[in-house]
Protein backbone atom coordinates (compact mmCIF):
# COMPACT_ATOMS: atom_id res chain seq x y z
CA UNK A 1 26.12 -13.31 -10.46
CA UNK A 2 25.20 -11.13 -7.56
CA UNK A 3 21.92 -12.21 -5.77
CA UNK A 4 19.66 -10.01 -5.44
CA UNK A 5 19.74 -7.90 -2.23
CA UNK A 6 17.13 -9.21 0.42
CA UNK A 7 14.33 -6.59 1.46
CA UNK A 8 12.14 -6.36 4.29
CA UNK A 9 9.13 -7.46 2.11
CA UNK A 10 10.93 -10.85 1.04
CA UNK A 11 10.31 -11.90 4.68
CA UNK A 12 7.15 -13.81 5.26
CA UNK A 13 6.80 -13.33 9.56
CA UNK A 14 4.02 -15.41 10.70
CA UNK A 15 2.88 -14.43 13.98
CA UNK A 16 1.02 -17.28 16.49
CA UNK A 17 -1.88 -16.37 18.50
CA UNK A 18 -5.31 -17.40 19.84
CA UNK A 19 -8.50 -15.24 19.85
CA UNK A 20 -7.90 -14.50 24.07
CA UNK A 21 -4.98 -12.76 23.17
CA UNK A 22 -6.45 -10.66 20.71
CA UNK A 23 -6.84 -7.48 22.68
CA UNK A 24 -3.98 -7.69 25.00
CA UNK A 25 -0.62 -9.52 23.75
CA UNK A 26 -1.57 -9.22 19.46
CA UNK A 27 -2.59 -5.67 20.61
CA UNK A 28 0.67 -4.65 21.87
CA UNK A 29 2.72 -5.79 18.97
CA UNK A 30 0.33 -4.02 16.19
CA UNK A 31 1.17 -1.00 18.23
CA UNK A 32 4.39 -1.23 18.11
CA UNK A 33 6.67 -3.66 15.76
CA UNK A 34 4.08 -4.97 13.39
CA UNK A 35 3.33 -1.05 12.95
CA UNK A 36 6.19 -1.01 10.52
CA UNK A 37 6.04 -4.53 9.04
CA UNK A 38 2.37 -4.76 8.69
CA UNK A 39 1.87 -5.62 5.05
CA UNK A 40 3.83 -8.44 5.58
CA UNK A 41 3.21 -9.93 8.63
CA UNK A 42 0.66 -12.82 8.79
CA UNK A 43 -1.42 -13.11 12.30
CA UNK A 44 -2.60 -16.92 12.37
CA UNK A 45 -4.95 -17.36 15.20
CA UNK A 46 -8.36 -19.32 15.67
CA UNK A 47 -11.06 -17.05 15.44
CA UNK A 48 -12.41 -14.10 12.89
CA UNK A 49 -12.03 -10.55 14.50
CA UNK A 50 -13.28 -8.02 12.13
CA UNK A 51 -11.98 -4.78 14.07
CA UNK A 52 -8.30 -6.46 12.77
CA UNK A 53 -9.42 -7.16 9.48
CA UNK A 54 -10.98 -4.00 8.43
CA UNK A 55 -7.92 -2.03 9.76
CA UNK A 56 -6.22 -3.98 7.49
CA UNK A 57 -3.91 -6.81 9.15
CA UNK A 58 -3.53 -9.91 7.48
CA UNK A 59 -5.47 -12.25 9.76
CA UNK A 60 -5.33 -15.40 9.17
CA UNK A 61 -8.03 -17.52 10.65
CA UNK A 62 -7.30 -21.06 10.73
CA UNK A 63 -9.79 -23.97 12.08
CA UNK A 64 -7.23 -25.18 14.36
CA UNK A 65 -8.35 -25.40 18.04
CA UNK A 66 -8.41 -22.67 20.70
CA UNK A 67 -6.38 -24.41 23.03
CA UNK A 68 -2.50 -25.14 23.76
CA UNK A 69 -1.97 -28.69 22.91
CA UNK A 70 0.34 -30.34 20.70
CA UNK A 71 -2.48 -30.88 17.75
CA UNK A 72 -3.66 -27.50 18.14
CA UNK A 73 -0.15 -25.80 18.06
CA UNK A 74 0.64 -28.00 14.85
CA UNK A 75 -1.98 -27.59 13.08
CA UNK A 76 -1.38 -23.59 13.46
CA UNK A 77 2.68 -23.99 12.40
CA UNK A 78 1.08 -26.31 9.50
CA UNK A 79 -1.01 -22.95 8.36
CA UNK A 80 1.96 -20.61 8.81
CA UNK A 81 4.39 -23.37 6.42
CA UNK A 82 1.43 -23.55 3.51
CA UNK A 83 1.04 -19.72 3.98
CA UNK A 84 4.45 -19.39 3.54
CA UNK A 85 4.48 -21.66 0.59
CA UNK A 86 1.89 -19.85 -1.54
CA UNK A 87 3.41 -16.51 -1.11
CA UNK A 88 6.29 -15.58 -3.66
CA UNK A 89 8.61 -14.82 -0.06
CA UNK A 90 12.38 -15.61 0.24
CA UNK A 91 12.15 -16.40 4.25
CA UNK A 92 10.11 -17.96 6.52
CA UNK A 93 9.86 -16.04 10.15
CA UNK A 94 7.74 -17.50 12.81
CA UNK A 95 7.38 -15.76 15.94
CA UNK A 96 4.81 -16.01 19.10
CA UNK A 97 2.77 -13.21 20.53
CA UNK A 98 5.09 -12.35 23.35
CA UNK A 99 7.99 -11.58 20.86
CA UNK A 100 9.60 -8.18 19.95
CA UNK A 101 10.40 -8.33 16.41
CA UNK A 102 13.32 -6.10 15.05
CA UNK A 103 12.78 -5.93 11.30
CA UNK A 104 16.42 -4.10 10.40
CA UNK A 105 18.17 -6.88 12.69
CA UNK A 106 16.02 -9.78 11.25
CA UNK A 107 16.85 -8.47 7.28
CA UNK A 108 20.91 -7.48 8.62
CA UNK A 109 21.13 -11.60 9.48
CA UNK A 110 19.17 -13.15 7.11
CA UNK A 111 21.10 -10.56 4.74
CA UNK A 112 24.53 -12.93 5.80
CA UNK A 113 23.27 -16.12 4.28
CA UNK A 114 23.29 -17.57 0.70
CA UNK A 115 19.87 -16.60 -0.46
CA UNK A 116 19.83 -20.03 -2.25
CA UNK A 117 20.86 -21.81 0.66
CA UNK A 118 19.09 -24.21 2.83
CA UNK A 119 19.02 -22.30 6.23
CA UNK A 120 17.16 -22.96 9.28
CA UNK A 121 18.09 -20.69 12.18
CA UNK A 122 17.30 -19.46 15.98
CA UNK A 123 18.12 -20.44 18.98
CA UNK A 124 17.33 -23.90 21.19
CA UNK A 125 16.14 -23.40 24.38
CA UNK A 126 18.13 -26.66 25.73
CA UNK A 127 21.68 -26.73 26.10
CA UNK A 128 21.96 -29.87 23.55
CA UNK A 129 19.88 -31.73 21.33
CA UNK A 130 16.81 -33.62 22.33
CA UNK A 131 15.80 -37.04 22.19
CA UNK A 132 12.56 -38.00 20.95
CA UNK A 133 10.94 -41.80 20.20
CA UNK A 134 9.86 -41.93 16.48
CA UNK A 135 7.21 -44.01 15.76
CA UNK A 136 7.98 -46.60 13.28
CA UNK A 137 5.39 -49.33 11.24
CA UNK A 138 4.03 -52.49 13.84
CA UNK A 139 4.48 -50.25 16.73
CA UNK A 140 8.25 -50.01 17.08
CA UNK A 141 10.13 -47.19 18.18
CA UNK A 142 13.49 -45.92 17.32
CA UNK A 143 15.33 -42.84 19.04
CA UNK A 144 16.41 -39.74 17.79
CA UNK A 145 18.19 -37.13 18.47
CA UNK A 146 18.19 -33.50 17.14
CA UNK A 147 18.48 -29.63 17.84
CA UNK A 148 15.61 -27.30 17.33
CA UNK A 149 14.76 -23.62 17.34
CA UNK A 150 12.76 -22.65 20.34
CA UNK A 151 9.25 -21.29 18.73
CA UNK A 152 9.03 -18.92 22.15
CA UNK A 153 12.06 -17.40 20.51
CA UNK A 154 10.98 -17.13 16.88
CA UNK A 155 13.15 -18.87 14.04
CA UNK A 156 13.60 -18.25 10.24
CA UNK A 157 13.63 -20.65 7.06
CA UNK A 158 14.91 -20.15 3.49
CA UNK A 159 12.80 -20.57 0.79
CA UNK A 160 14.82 -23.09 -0.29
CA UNK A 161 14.71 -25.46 2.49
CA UNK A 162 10.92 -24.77 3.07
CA UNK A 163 10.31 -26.13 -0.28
CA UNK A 164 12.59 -29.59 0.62
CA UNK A 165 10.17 -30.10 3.57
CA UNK A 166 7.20 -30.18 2.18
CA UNK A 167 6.93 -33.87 1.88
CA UNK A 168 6.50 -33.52 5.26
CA UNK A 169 5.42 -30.10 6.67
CA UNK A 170 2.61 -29.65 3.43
CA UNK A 171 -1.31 -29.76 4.66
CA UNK A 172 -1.79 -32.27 6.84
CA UNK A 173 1.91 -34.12 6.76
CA UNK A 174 2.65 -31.54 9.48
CA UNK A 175 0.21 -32.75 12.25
CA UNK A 176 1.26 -36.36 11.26
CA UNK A 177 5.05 -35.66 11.76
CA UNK A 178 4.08 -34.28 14.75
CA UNK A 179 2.20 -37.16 16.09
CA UNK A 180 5.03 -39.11 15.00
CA UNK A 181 7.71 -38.11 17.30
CA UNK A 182 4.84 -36.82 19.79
CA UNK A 183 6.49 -33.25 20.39
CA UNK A 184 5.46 -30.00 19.90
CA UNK A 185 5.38 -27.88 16.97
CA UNK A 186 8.60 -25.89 17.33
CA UNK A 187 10.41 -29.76 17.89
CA UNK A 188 8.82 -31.04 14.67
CA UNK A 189 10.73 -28.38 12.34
CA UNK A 190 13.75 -29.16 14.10
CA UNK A 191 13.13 -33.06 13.36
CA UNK A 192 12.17 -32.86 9.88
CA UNK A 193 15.08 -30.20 8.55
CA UNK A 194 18.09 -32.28 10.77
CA UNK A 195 16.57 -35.88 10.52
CA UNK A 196 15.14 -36.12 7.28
CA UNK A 197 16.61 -33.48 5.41
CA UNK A 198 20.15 -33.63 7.43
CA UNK A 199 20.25 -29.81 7.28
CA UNK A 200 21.91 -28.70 10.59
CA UNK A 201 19.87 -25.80 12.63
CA UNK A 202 22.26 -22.55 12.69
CA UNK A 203 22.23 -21.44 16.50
CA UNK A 204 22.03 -17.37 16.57
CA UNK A 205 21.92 -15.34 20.35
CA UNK A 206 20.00 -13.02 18.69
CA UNK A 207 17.08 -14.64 19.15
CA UNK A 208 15.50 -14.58 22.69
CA UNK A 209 12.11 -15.99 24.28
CA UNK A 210 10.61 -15.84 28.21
CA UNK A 211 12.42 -19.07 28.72
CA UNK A 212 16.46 -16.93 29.47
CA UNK A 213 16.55 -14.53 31.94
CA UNK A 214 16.05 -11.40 30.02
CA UNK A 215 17.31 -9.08 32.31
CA UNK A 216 20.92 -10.68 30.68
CA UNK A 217 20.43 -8.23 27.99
CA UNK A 218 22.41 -5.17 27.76
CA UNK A 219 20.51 -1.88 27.29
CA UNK A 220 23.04 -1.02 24.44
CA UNK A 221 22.35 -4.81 22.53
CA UNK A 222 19.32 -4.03 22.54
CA UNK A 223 18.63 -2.65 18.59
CA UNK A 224 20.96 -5.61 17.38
CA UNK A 225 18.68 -8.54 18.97
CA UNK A 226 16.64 -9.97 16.23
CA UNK A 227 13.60 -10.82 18.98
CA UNK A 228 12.86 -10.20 22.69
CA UNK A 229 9.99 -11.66 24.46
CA UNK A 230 8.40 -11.46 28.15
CA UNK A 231 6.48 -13.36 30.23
CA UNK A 232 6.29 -15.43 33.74
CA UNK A 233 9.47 -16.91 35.12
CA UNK A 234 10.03 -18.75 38.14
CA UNK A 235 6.41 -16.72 39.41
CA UNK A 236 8.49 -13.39 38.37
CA UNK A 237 7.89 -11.12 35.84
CA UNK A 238 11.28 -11.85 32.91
CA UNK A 239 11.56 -8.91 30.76
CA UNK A 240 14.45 -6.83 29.37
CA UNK A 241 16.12 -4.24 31.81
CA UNK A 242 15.62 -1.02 29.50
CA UNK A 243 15.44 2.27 31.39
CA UNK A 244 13.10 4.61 29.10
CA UNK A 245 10.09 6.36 28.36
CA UNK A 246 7.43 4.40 30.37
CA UNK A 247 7.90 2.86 33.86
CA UNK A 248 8.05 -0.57 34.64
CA UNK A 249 4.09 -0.35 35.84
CA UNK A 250 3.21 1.60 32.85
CA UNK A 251 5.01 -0.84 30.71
CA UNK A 252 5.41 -4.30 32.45
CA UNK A 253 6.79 -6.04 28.91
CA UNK A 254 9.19 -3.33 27.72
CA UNK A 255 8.07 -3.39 24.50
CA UNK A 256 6.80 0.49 24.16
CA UNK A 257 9.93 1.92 25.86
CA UNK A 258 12.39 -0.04 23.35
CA UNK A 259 9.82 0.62 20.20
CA UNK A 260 10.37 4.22 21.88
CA UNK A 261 14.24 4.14 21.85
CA UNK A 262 14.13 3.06 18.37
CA UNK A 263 11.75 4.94 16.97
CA UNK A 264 11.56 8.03 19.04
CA UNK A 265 9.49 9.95 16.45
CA UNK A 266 6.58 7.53 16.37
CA UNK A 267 3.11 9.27 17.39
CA UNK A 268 2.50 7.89 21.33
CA UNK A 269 6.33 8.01 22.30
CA UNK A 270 6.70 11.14 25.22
């Protein structure tokens, strides 16, 4: 029997913010990618904003603090996963608000896997797996080791493996895996799909954060990446090389001069 083939809509992308970025990073990406993938992408950040709700977004306001440690970034990855879970979507796509998100390359490789498989894929940001000190009963310790998907760069899960993690990603299991190993959110995926589930991560290049030099990526790559990102680096601005519509000053992230190459006939492009 043929499976189904996968759609755009089948793709849950959960997008991480805070209410500071609400006007400035979130705002860039509604005017451009999530533009064309609004009705289903999911904005979880910390705070209500009614401009974004009555325009329609799906805003997701979680009680999870404002801030950027561990608890707070868990307990936000805990609301994307039981979002996830009570939609009727195939995948699971997290992203942060500093990613580009290409919707025809995201469906083109999530398209390549068994739609009843148990996938977890992206890309680390070390070059191999990292150890982490799980916390066992009477205080022991034991060490582990493990790959993970980079959250900076976005990563996807089936449906299929979501629903195996649950004993330990569901409502507040999350945050206590977390505290477990004592590593960030994007580590704690990583840890519960290869160490308790013994599902290995799928690496994919197509999936980039601020952490890579940027500038690595070809102008012609550019509409098969499945993310891009920008940010600081080494106290320089790291964003794709793209020559374009807007200049560099006009457009320090890049992300309206490749929405521009791509989709040259929406409204704002020159």
């Amino acid at each position: 029997a043929t499976q189904p083939r996968l759609k755009l809509e089948d793709i849950y992308i959960a997008v991480k913010t805070t209410w500071r970025f609400h006007r400035t990073r979130l705002a860039l990406l509604l005017e451009t990618w999530v533009s064309r993938t609004k009705a289903h992408t999911f904005i979880f950040t910390d705070a209500e904003d009614e401009d974004l709700s009555s325009e329609g977004y799906n805003l997701v306001v979680t009680s999870c603090r404002s801030d950027h440690s561990q608890q707070a970034l868990s307990c936000k990855m805990s609301a994307e996963y039981d979002g996830f879970m009570a939609s009727d979507k195939r995948w699971l796509c997290h992203v942060d608000d500093d990613n580009y998100v290409n919707p025809e390359a995201l469906l083109a490789l999530l398209s390549t896997f068994s739609q009843e498989g148990d996938v977890y894929v992206g890309k680390p940001s070390l070059d191999k797996p990292i150890t982490a000190h799980e916390l066992l009963e009477g205080n022991a310790t034991r060490k582990v080791q493990f790959w993970f998907a980079t959250g900076g760069a976005g990563f996807c899960l089936s449906q299929r493996l979501a629903e195996k993690m649950s004993p330990w990603a569901s409502g507040s299991h999350f945050e206590r895996t977390s505290e477990k190993i004592r590593l960030p959110d994007d580590c704690t995926v990583g840890f519960i799909v290869e160490k308790r589930l013994g599902v290995s991560m799928v690496h994919c290049p197509l999936f980039h954060s601020h952490l890579e030099n940027l500038q690595l990526i070809s102008q012609r790559s550019i509409p098969h990446q499945v993310t891009l990102s920008y940010g600081m680096l080494d106290d320089k601005m790291n964003s794709i090389e793209v020559k374009g519509s807007f200049s560099v000053e006009e457009d320090p992230s890049r992300f309206r001069t490749v929405h521009c190459l791509m989709y040259p006939l929406t409204s704002w492009c020159p």
